[in-house]
Protein backbone atom coordinates (compact mmCIF):
# COMPACT_ATOMS: atom_id res chain seq x y z
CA UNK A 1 -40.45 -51.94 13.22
CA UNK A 2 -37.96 -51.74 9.96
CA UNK A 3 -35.38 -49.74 9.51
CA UNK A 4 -34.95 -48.76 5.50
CA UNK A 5 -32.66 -46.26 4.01
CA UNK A 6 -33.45 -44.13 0.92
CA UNK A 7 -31.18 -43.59 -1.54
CA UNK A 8 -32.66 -39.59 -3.36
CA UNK A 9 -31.41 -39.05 -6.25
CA UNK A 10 -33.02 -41.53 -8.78
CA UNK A 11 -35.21 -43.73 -5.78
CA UNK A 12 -37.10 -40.48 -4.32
CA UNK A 13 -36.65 -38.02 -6.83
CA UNK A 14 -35.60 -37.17 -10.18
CA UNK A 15 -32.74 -35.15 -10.60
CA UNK A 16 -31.44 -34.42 -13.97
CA UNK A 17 -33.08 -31.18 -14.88
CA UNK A 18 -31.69 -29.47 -11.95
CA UNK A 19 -28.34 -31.30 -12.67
CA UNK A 20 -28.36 -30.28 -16.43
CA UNK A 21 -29.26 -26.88 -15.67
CA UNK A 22 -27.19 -26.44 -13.36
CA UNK A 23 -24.36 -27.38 -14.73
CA UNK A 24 -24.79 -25.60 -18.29
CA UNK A 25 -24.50 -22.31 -16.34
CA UNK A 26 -21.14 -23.46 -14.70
CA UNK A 27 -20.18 -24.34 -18.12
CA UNK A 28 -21.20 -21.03 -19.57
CA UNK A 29 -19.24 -18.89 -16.96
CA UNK A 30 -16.23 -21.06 -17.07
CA UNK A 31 -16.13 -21.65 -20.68
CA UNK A 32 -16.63 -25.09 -20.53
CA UNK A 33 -18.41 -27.54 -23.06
CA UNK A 34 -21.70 -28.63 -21.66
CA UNK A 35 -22.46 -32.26 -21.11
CA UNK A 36 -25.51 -33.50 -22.90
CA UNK A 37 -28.90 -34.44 -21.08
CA UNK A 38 -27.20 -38.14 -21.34
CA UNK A 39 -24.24 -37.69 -19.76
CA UNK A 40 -25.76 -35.85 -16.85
CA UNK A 41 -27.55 -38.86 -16.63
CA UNK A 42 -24.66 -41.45 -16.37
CA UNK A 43 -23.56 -38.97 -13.15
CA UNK A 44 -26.83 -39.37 -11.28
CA UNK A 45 -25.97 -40.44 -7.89
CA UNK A 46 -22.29 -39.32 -7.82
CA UNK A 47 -20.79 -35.93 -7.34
CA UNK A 48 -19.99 -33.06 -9.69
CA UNK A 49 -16.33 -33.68 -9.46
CA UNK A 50 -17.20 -36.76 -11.78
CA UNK A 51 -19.33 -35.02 -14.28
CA UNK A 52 -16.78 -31.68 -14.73
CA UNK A 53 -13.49 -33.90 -14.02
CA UNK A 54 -13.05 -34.28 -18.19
CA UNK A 55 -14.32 -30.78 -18.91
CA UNK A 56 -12.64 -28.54 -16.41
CA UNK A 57 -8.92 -28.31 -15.60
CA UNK A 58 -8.07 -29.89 -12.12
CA UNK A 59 -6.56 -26.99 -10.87
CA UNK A 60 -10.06 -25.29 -11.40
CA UNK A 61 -11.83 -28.06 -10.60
CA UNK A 62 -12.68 -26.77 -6.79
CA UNK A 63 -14.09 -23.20 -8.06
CA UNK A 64 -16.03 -24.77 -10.73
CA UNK A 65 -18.03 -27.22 -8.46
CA UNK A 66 -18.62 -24.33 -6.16
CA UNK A 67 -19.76 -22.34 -8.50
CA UNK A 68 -22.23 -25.42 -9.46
CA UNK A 69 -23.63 -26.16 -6.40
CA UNK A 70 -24.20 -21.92 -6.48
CA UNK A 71 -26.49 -22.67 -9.16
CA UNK A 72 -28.31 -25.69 -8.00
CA UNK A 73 -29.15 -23.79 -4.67
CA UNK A 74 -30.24 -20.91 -6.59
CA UNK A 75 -32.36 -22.48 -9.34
CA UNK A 76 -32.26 -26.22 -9.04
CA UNK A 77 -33.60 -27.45 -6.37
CA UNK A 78 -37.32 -26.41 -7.71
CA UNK A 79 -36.54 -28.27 -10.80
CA UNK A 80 -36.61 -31.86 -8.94
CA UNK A 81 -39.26 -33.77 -9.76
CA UNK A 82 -40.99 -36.88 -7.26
CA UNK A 83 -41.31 -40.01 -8.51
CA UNK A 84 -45.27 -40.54 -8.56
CA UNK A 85 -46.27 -42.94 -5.85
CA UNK A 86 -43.41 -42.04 -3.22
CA UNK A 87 -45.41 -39.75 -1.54
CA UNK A 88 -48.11 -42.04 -0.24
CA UNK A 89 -45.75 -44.98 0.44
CA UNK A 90 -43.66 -42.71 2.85
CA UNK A 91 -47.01 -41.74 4.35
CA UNK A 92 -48.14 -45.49 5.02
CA UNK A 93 -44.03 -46.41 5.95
CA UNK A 94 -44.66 -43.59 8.85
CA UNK A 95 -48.15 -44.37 9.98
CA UNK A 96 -46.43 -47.37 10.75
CA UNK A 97 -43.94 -46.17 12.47
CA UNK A 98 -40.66 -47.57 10.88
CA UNK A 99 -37.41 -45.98 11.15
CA UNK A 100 -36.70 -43.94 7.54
CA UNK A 101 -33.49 -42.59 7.09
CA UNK A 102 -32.37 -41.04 3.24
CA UNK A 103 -29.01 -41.48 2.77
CA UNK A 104 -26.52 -39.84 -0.03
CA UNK A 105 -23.72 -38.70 -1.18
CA UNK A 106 -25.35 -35.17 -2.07
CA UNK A 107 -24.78 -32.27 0.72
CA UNK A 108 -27.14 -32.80 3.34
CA UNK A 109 -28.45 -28.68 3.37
CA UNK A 110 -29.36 -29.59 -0.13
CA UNK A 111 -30.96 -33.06 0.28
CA UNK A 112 -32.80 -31.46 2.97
CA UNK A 113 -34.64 -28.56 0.99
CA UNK A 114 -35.56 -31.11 -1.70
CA UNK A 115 -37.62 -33.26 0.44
CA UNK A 116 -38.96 -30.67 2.25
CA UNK A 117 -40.55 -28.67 -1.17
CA UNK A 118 -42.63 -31.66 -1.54
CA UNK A 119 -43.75 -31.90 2.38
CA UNK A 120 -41.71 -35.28 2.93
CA UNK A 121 -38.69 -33.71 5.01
CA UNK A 122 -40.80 -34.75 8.29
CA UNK A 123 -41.09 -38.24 6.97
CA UNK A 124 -38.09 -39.18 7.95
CA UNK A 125 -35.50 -39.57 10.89
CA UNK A 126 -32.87 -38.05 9.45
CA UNK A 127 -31.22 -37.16 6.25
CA UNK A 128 -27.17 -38.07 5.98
CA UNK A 129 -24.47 -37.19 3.43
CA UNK A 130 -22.08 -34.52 2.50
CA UNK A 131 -21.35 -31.15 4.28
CA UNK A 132 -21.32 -28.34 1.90
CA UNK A 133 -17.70 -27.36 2.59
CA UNK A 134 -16.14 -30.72 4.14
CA UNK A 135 -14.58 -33.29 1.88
CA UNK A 136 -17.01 -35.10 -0.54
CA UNK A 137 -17.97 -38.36 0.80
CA UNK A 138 -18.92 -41.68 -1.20
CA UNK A 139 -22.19 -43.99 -0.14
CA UNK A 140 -20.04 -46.40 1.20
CA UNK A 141 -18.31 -44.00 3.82
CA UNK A 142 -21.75 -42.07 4.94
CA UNK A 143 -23.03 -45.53 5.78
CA UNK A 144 -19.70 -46.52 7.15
CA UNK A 145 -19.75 -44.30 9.89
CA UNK A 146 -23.74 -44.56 10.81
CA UNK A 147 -22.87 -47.99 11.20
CA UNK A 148 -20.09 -47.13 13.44
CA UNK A 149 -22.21 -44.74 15.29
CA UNK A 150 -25.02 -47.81 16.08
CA UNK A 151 -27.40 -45.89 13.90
CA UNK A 152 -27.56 -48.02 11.60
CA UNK A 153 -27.86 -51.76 12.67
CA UNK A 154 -27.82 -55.58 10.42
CA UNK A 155 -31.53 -56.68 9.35
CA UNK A 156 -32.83 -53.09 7.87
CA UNK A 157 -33.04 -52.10 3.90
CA UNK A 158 -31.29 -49.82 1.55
CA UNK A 159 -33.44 -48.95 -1.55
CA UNK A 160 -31.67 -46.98 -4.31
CA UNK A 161 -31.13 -47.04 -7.87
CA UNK A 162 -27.08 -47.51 -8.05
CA UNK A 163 -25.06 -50.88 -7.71
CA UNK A 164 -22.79 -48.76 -5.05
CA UNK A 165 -26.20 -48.54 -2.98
CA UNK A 166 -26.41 -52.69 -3.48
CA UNK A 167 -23.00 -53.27 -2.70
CA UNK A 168 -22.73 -50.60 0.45
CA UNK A 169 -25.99 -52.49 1.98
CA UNK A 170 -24.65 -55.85 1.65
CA UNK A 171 -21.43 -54.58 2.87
CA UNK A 172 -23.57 -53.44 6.01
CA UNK A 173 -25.72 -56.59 6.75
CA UNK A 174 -28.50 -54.55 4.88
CA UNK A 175 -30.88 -55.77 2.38
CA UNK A 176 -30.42 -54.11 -0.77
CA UNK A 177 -33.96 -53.16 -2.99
CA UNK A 178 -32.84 -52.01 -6.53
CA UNK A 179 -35.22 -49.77 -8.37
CA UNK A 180 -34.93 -49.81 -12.28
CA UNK A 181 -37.08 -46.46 -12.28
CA UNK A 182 -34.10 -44.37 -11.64
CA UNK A 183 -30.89 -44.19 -13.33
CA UNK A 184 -29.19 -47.53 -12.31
CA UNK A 185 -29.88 -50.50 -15.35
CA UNK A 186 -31.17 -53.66 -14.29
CA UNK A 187 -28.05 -55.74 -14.89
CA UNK A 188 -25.84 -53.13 -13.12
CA UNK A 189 -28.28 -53.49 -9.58
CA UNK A 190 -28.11 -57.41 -9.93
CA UNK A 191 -24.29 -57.29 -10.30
CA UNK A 192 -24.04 -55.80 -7.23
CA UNK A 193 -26.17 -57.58 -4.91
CA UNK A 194 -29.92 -56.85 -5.10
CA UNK A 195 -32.27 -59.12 -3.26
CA UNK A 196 -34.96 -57.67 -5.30
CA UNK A 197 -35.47 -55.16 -8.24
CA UNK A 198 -38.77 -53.01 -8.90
CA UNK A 199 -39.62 -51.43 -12.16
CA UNK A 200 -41.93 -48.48 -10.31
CA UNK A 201 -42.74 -47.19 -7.08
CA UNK A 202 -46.08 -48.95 -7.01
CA UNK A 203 -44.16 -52.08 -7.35
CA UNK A 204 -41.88 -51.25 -3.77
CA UNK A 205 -45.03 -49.98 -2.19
CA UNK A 206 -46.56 -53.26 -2.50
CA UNK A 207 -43.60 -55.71 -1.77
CA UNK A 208 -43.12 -53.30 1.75
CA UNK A 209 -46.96 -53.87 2.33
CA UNK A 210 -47.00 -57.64 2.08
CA UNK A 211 -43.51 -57.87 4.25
CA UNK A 212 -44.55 -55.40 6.67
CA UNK A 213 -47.95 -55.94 8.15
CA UNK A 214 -47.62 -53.49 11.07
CA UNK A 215 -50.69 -51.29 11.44
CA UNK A 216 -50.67 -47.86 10.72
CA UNK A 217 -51.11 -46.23 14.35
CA UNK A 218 -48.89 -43.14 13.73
CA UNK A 219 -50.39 -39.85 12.58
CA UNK A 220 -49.53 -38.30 9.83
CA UNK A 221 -46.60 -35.59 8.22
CA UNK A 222 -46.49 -32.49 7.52
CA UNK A 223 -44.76 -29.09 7.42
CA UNK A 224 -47.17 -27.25 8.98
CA UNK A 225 -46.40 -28.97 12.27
């Protein structure tokens, strides 16, 4: 059985309309100018201290990001959308009975109640990142310290849309997937490593089918259990 990590934002979901919204009501209370649609964007997959560092004042910096992430509980995490296709792919990944982790730099309570509104929480093994209050922690430390912990072991996959994701996997003795669905550009993902890019999830769904046969014996997900 694999082992393959999930990057979220941009590989499982789509972020940016709970990002955007999110932060244009920090903005709003704190007086801030509010970054376009397109440079939300260019912050997908990294934290809010990136996105408000040349808006808001350093020494405010903490109390605006908590008042962002405020927001994003409150009203963004409904405004995630799936990627189509990921839904049945995790399905067949479990029936077979692989190990699925998601891993990200996004606090794990959050991460959490995105995959569970769309019923894929139970897909996985676990879901590691941030802690709300702790200190803000990049890709390359999360997986860092799995790998320290024997979770994560040499041989298994990390699929996400960021060239940090490509270079923490080959740091690892993972195999790094790119997908040029999300926010990542092509050239950025082959840069840093990728063994293989995929334009759509139908694409990844079919390259994991033809390299891993294993029947599907496992039953399904779902909240309700």
């Amino acid at each position: 059985m694999a082992l393959i990590c999930f990057d979220l934002d941009g590989t499982l979901v789509d972020p940016l309309q709970a990002m955007h919204h999110s932060a244009r009501l920090t903005c709003e209370e704190f007086g801030l100018p509010c970054p376009s649609l397109e440079q939300v964007a260019a912050h997908v997959g990294f934290g809010p201290a990136e996105l408000f560092a040349g808006l808001a004042d350093p020494k405010r910096l903490e109390a605006v990001q908590e008042r962002y992430w405020a927001h994003f509980a409150e009203d963004g995490i409904v405004l995630h959308r799936i990627y189509d296709g990921i839904l049945l792919m995790l399905a067949r990944l479990k029936h077979q009975g692989h190990q699925l982790y998601v891993v990200t730099v996004k606090p794990v309570r959050y991460a959490r109640q995105v995959l569970h509104q769309f019923d894929v929480l139970l897909a996985f093994d676990e879901v590691f990142g941030s802690g709300l209050k702790a200190p803000w922690r990049t890709k390359d430390e999360v997986v860092a310290q799995l790998r320290e912990q024997g979770i994560l072991k040499p041989g298994g996959f990390i699929v996400g849309d960021r060239a940090e994701d490509m270079a923490v996997a080959r740091a690892n003795g993972l195999i790094p997937l790119g997908v040029t669905y999300g926010y990542g550009q092509a050239s950025e993902l082959k840069d840093a490593g990728a063994s293989v890019l995929f334009d759509s999830v139908t694409a990844l769904d079919d390259w994991f089918k033809e390299k891993l046969r294993e029947p599907e014996i496992h039953d399904s997900f779902s909240r309700s259990e």
